[in-house]
PDB file of N, CA and C in Angstrom:
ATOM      1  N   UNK A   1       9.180 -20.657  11.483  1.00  0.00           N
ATOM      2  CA  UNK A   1       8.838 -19.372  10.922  1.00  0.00           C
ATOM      3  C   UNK A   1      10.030 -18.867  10.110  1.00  0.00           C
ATOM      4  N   UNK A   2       9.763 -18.305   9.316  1.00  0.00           N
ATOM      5  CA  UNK A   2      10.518 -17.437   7.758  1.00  0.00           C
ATOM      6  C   UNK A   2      10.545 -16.219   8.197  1.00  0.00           C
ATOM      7  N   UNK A   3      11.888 -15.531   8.225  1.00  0.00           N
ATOM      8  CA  UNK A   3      12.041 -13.951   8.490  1.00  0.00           C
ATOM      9  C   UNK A   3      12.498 -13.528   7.067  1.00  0.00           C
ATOM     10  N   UNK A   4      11.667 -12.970   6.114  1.00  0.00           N
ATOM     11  CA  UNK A   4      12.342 -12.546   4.839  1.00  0.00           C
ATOM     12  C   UNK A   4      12.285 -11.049   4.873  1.00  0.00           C
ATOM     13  N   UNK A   5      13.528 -10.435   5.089  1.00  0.00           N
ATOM     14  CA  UNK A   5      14.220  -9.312   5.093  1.00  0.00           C
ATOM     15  C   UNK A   5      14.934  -8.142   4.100  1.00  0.00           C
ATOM     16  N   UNK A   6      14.357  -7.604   3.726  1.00  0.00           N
ATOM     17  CA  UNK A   6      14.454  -6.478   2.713  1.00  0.00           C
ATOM     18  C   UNK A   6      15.140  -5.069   3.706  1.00  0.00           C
ATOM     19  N   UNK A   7      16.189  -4.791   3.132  1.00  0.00           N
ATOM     20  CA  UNK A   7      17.241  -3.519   3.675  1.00  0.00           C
ATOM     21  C   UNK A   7      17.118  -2.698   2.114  1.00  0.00           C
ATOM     22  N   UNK A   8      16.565  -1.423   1.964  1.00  0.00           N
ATOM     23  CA  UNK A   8      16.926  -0.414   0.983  1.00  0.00           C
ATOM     24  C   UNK A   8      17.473   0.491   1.509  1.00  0.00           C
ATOM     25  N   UNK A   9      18.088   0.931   0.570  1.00  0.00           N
ATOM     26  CA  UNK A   9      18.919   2.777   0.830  1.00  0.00           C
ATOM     27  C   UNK A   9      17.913   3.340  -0.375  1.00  0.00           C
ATOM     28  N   UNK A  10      17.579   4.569   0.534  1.00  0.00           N
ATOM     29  CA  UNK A  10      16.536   5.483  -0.619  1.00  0.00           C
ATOM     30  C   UNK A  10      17.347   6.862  -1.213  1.00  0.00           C
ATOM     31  N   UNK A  11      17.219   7.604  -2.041  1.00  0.00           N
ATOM     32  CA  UNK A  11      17.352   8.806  -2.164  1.00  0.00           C
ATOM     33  C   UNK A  11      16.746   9.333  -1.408  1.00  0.00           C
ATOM     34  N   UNK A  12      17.301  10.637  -0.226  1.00  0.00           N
ATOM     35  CA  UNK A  12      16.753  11.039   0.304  1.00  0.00           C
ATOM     36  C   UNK A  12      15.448  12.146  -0.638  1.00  0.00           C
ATOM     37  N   UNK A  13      15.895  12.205  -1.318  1.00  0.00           N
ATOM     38  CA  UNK A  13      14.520  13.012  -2.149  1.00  0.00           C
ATOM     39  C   UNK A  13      13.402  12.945  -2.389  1.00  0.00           C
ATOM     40  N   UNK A  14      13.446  11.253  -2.261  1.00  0.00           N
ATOM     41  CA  UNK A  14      12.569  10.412  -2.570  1.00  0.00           C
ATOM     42  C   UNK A  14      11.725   9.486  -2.082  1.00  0.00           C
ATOM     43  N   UNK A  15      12.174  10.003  -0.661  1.00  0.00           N
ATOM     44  CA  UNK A  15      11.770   9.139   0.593  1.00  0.00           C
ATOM     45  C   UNK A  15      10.569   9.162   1.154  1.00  0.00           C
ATOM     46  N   UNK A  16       9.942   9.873   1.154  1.00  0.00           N
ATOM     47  CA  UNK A  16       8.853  10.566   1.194  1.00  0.00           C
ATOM     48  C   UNK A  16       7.364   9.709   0.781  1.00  0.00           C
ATOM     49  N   UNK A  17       7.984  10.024  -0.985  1.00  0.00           N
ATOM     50  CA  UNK A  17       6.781   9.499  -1.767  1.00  0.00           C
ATOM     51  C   UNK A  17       6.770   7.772  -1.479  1.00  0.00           C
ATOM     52  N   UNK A  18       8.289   7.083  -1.456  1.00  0.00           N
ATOM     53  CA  UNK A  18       8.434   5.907  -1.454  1.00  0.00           C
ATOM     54  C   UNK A  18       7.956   5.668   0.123  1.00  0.00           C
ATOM     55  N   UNK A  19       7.852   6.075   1.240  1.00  0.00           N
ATOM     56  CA  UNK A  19       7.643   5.131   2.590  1.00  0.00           C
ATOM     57  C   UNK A  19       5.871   5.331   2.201  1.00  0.00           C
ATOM     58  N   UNK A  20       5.273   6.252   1.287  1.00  0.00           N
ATOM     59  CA  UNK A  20       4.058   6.486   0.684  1.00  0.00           C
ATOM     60  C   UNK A  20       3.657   4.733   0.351  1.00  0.00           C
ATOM     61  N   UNK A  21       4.245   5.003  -0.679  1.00  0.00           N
ATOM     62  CA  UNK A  21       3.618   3.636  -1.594  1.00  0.00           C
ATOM     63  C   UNK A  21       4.095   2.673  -0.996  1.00  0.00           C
ATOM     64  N   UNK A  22       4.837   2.205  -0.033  1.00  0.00           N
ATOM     65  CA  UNK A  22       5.206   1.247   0.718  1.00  0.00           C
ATOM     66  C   UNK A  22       4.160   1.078   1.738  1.00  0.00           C
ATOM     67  N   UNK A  23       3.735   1.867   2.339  1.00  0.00           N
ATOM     68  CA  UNK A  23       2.796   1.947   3.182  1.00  0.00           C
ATOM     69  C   UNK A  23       1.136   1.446   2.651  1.00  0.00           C
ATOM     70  N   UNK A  24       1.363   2.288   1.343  1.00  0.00           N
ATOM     71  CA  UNK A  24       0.019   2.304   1.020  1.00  0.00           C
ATOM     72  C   UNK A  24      -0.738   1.311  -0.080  1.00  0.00           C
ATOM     73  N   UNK A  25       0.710   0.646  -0.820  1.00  0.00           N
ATOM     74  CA  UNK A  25       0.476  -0.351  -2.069  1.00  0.00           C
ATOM     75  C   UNK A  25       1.358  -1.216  -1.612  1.00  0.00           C
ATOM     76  N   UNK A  26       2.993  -1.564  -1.639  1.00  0.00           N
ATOM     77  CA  UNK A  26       3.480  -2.617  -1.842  1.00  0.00           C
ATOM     78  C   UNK A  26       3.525  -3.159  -0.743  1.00  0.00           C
ATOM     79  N   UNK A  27       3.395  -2.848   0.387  1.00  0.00           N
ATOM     80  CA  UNK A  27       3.447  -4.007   1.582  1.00  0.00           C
ATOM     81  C   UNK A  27       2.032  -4.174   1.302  1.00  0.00           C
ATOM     82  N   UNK A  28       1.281  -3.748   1.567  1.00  0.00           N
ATOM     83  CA  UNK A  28      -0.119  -4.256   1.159  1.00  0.00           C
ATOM     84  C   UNK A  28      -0.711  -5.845   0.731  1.00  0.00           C
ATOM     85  N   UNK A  29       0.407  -5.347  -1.099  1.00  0.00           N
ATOM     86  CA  UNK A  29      -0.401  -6.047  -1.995  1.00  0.00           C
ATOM     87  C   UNK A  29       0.748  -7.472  -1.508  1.00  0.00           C
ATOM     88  N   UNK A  30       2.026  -7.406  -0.738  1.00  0.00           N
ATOM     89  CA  UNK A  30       2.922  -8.407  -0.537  1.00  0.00           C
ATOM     90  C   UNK A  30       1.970  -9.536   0.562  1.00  0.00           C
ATOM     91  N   UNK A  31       1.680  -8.159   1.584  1.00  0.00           N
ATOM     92  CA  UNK A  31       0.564  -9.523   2.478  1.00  0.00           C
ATOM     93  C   UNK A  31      -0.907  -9.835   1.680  1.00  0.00           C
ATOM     94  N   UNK A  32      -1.385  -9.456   0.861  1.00  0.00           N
ATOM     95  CA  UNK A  32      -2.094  -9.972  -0.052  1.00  0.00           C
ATOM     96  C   UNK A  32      -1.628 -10.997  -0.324  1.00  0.00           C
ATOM     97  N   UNK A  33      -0.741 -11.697  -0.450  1.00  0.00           N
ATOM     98  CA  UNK A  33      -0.378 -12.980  -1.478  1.00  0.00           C
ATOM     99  C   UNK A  33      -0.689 -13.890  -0.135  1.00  0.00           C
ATOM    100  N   UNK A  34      -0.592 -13.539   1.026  1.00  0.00           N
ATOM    101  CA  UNK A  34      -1.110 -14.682   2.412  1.00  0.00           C
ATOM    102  C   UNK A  34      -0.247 -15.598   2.027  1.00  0.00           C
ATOM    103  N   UNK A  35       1.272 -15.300   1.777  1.00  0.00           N
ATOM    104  CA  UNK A  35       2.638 -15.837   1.947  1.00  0.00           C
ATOM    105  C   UNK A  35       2.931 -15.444   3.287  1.00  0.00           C
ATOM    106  N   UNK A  36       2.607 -14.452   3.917  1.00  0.00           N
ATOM    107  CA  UNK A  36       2.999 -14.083   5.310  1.00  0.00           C
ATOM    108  C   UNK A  36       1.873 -13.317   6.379  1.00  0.00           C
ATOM    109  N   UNK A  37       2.070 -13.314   7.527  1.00  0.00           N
ATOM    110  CA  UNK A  37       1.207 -12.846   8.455  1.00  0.00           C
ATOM    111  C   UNK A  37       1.241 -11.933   8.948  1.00  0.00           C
ATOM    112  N   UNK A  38       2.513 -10.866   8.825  1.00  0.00           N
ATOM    113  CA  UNK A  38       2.680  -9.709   9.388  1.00  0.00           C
ATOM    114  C   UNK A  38       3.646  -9.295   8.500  1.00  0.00           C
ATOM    115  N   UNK A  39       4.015  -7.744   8.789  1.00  0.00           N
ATOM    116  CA  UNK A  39       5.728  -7.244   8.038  1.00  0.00           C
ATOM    117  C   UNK A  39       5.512  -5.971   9.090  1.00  0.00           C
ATOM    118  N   UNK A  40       6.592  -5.701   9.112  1.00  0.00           N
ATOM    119  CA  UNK A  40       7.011  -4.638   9.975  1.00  0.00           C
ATOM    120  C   UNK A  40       7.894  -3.518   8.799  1.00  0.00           C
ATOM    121  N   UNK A  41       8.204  -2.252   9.171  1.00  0.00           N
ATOM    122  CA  UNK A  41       8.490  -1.049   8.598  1.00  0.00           C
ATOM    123  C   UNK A  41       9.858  -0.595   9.358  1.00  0.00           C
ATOM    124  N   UNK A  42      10.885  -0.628   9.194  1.00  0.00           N
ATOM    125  CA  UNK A  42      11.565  -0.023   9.954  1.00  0.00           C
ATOM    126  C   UNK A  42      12.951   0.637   9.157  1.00  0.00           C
ATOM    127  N   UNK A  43      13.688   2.502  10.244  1.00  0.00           N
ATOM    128  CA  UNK A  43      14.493   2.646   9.741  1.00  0.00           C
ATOM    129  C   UNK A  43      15.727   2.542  10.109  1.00  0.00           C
ATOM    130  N   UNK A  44      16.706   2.204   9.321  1.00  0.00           N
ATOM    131  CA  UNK A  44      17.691   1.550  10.290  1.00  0.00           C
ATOM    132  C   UNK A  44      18.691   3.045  10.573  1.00  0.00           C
ATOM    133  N   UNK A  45      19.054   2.695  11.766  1.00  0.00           N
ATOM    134  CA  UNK A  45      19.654   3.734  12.552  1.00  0.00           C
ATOM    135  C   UNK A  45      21.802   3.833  11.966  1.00  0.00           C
ATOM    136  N   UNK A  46      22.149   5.126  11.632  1.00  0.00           N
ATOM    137  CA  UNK A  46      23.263   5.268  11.605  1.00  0.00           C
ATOM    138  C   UNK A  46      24.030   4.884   9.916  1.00  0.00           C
ATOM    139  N   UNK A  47      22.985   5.125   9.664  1.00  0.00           N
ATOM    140  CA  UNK A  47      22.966   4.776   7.609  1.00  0.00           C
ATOM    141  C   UNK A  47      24.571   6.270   6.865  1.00  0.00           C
ATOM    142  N   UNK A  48      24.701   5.337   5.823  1.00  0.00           N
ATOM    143  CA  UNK A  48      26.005   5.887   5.259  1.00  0.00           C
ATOM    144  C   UNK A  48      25.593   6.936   5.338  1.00  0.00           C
ATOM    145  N   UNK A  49      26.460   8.198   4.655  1.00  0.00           N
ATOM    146  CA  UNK A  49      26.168   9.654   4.151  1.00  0.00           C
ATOM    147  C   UNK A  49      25.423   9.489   2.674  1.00  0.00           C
ATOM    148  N   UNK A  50      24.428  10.463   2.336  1.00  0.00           N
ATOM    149  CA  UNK A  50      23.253  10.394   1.031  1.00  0.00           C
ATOM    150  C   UNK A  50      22.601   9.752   1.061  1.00  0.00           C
ATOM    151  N   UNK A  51      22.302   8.234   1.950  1.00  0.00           N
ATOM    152  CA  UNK A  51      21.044   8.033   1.887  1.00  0.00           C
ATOM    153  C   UNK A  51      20.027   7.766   2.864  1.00  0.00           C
ATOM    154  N   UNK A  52      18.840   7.349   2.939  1.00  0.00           N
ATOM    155  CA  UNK A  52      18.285   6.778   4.186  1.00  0.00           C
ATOM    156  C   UNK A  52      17.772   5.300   3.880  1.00  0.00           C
ATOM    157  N   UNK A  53      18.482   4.524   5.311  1.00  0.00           N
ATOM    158  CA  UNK A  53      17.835   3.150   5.097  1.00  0.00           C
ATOM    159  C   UNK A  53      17.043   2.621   5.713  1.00  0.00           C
ATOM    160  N   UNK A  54      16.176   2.066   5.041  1.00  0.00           N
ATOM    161  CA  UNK A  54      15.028   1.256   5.662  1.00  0.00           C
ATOM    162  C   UNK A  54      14.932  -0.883   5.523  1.00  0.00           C
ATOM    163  N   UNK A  55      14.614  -1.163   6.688  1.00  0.00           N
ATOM    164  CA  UNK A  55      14.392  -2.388   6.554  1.00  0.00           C
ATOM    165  C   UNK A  55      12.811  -3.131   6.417  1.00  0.00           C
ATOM    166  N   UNK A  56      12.668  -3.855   5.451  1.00  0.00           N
ATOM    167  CA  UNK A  56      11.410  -4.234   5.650  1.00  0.00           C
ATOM    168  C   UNK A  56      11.212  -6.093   6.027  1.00  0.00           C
ATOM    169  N   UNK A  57      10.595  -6.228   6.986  1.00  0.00           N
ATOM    170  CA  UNK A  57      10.651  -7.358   7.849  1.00  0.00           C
ATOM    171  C   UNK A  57       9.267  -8.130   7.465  1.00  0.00           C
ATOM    172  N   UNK A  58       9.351  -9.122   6.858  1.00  0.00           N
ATOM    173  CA  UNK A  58       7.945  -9.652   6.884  1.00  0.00           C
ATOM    174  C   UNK A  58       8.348 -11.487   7.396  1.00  0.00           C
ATOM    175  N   UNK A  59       7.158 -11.716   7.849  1.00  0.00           N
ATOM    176  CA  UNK A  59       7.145 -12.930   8.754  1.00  0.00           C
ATOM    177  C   UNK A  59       6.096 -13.685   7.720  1.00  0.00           C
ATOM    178  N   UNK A  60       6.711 -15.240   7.556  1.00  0.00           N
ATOM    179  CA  UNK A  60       6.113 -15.917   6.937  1.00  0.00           C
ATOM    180  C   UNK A  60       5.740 -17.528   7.974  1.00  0.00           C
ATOM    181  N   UNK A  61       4.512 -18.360   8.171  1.00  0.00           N
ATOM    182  CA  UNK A  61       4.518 -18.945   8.701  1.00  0.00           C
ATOM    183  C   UNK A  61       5.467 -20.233   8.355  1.00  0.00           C
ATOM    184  N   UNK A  62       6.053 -20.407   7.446  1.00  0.00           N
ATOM    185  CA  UNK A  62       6.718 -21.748   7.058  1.00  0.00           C
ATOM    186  C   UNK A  62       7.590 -21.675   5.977  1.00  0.00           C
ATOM    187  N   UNK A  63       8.428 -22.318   5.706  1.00  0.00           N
ATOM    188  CA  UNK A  63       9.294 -22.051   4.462  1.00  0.00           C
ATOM    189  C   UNK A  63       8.186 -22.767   3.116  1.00  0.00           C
ATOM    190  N   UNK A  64       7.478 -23.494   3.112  1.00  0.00           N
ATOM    191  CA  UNK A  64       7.205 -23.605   2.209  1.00  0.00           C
ATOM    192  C   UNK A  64       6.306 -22.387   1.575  1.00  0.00           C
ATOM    193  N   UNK A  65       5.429 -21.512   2.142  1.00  0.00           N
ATOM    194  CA  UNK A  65       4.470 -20.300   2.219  1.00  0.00           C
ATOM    195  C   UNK A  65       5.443 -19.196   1.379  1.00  0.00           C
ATOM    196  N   UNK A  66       7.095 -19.538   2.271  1.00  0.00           N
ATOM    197  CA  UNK A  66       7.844 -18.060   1.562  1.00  0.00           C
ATOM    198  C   UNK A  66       8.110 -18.863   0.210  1.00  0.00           C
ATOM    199  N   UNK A  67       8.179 -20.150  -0.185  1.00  0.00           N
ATOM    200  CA  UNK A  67       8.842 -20.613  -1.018  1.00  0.00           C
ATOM    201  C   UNK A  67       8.019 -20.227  -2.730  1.00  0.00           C
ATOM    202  N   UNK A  68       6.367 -20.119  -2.266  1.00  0.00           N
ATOM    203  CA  UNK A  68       5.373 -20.258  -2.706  1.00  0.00           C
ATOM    204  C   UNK A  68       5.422 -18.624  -3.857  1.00  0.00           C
ATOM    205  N   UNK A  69       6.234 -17.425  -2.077  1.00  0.00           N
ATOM    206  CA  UNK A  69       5.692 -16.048  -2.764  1.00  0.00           C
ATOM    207  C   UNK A  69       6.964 -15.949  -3.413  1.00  0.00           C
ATOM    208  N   UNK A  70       8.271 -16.530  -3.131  1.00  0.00           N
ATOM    209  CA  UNK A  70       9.169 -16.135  -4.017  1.00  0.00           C
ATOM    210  C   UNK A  70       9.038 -16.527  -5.730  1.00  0.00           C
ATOM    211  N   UNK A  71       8.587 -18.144  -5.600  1.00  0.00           N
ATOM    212  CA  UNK A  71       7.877 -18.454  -7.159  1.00  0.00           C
ATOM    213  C   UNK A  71       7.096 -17.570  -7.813  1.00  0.00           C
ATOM    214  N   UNK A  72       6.074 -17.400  -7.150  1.00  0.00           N
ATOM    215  CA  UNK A  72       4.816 -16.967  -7.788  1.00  0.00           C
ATOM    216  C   UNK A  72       4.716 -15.612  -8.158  1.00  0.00           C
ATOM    217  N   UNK A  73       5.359 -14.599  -6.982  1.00  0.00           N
ATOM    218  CA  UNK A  73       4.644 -13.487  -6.279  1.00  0.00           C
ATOM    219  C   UNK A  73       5.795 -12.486  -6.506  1.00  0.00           C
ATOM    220  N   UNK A  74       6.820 -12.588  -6.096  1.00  0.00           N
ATOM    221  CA  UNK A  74       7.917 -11.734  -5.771  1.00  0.00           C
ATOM    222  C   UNK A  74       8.992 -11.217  -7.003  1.00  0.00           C
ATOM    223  N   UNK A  75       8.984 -11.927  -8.113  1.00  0.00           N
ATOM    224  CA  UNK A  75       9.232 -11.388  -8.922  1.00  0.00           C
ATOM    225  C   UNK A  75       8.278 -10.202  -9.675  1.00  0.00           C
ATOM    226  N   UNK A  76       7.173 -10.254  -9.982  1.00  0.00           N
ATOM    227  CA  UNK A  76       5.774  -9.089 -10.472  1.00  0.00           C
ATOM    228  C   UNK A  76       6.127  -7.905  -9.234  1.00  0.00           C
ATOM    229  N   UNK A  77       6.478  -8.209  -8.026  1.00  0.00           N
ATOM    230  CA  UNK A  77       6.135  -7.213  -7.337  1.00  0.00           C
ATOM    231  C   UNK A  77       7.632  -6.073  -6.866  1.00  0.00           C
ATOM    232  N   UNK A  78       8.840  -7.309  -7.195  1.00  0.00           N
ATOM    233  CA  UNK A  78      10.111  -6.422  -7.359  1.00  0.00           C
ATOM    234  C   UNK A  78      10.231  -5.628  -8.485  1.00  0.00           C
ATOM    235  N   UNK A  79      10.021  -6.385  -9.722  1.00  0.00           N
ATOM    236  CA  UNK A  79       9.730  -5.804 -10.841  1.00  0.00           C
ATOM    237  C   UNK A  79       8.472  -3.960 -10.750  1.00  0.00           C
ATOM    238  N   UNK A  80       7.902  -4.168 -10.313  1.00  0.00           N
ATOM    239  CA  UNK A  80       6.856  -3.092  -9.963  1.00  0.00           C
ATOM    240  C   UNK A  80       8.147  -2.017  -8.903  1.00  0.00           C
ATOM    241  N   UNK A  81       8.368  -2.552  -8.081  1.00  0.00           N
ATOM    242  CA  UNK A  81       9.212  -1.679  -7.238  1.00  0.00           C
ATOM    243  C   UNK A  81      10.764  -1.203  -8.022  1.00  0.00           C
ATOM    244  N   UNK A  82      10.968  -1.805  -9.061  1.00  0.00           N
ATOM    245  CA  UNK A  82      12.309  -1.415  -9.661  1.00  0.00           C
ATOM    246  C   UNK A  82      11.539  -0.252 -10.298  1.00  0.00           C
ATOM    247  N   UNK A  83      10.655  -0.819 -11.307  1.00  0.00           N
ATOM    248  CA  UNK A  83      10.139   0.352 -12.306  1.00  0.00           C
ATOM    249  C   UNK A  83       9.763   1.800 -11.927  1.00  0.00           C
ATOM    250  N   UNK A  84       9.520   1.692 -10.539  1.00  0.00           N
ATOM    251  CA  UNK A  84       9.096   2.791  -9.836  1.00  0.00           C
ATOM    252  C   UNK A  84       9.835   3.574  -9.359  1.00  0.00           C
ATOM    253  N   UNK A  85      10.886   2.951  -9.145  1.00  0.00           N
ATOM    254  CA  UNK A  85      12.605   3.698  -8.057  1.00  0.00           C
ATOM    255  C   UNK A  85      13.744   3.706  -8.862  1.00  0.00           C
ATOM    256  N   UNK A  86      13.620   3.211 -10.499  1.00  0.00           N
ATOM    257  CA  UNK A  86      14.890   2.683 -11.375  1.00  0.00           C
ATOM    258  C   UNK A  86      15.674   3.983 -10.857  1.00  0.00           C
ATOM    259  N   UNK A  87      17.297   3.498  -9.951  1.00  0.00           N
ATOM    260  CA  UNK A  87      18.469   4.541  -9.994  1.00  0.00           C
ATOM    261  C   UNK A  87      17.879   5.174  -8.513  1.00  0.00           C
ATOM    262  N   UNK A  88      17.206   5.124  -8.092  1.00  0.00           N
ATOM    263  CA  UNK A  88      16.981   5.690  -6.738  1.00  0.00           C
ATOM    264  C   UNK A  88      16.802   5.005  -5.232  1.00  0.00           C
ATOM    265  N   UNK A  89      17.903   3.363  -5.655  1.00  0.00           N
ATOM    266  CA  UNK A  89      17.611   2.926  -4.832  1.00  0.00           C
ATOM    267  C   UNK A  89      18.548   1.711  -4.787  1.00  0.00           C
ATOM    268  N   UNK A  90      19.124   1.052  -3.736  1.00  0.00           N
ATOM    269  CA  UNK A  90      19.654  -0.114  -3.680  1.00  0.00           C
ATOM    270  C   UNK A  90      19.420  -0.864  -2.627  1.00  0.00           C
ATOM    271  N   UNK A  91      18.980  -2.201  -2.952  1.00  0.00           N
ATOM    272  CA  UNK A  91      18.700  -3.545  -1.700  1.00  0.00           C
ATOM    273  C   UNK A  91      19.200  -4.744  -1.609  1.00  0.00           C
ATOM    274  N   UNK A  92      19.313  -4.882  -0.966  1.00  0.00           N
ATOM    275  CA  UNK A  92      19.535  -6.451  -0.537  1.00  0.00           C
ATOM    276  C   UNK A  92      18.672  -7.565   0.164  1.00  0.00           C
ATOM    277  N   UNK A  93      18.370  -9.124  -0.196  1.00  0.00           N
ATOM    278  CA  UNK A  93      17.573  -9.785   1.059  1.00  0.00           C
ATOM    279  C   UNK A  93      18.097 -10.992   1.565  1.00  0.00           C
ATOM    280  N   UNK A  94      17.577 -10.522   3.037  1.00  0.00           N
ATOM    281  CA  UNK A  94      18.236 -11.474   3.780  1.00  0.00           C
ATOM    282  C   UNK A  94      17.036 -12.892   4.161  1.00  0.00           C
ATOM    283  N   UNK A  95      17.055 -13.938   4.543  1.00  0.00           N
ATOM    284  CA  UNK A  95      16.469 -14.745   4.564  1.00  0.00           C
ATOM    285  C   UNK A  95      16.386 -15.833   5.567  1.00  0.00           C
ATOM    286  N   UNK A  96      15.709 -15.630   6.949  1.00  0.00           N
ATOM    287  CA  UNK A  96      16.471 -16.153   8.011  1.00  0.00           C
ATOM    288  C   UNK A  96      15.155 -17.217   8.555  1.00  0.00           C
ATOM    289  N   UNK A  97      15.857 -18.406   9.024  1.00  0.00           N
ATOM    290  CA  UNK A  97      14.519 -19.172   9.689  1.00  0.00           C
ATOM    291  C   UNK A  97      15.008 -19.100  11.177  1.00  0.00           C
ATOM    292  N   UNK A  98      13.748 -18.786  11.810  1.00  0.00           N
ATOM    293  CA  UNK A  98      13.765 -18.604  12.991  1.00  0.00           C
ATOM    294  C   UNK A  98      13.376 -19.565  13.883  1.00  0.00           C
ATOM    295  N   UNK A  99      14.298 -20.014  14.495  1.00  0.00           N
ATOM    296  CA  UNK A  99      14.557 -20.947  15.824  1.00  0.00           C
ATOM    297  C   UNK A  99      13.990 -21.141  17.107  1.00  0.00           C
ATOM    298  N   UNK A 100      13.857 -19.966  17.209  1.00  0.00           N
ATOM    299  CA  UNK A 100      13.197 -20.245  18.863  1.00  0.00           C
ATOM    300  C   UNK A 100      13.003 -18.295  18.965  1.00  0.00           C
ATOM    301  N   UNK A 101      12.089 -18.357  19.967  1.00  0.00           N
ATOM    302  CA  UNK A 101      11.472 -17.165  20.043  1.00  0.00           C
ATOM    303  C   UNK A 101      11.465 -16.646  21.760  1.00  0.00           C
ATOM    304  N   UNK A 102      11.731 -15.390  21.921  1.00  0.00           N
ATOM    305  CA  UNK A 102      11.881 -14.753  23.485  1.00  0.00           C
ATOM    306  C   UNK A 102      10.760 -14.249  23.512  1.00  0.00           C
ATOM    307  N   UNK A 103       9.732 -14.202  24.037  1.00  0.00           N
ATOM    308  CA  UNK A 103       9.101 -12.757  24.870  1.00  0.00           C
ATOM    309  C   UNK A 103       8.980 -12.534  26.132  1.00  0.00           C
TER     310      UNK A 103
END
């Protein structure tokens, strides 16, 4: 399994409308591409001063599946998320394969 990991810092001003369309369009249309099987929403605790950060967690069954949405998929849909936040926002992704699993 593929842990592909998205960390933003938002304007707090802006936080609002953006956990909006995150909620309501771009995670959406990301598990639309059935590159992955789940994503999770989360905010990360103890964030610099000015902004708020959020992590977005999506689970892919195989590296080849994430390999598929980074080709195909993930550029149209960062592109969509820049155009929307240009200056109100900075991210990073992390990209982890996962080994073995606790529950």
């Amino acid at each position: 399994m593929i842990l592909y990991n998205v960390t933003l810092s938002i304007d707090p001003d802006i936080h609002e409308d953006w956990l909006r369309w995150m909620r309501g369009e771009h995670i959406p249309e990301v598990l639309a591409t059935n590159c992955f099987t789940e994503a999770r929403l989360s905010r990360v605790n103890g964030e610099e001063e000015g902004g708020m950060t959020f992590s977005v967690m999506y689970f892919s069954p195989s590296e080849e599946k994430y390999e598929e949405y980074k080709s195909k998929f993930a550029p149209g849909l960062q592109r969509k998320h820049t155009e929307k936040y240009a200056g109100h926002f900075a991210a990073f992704r992390t990209v982890l394969t996962v080994i073995e699993e606790f529950k």
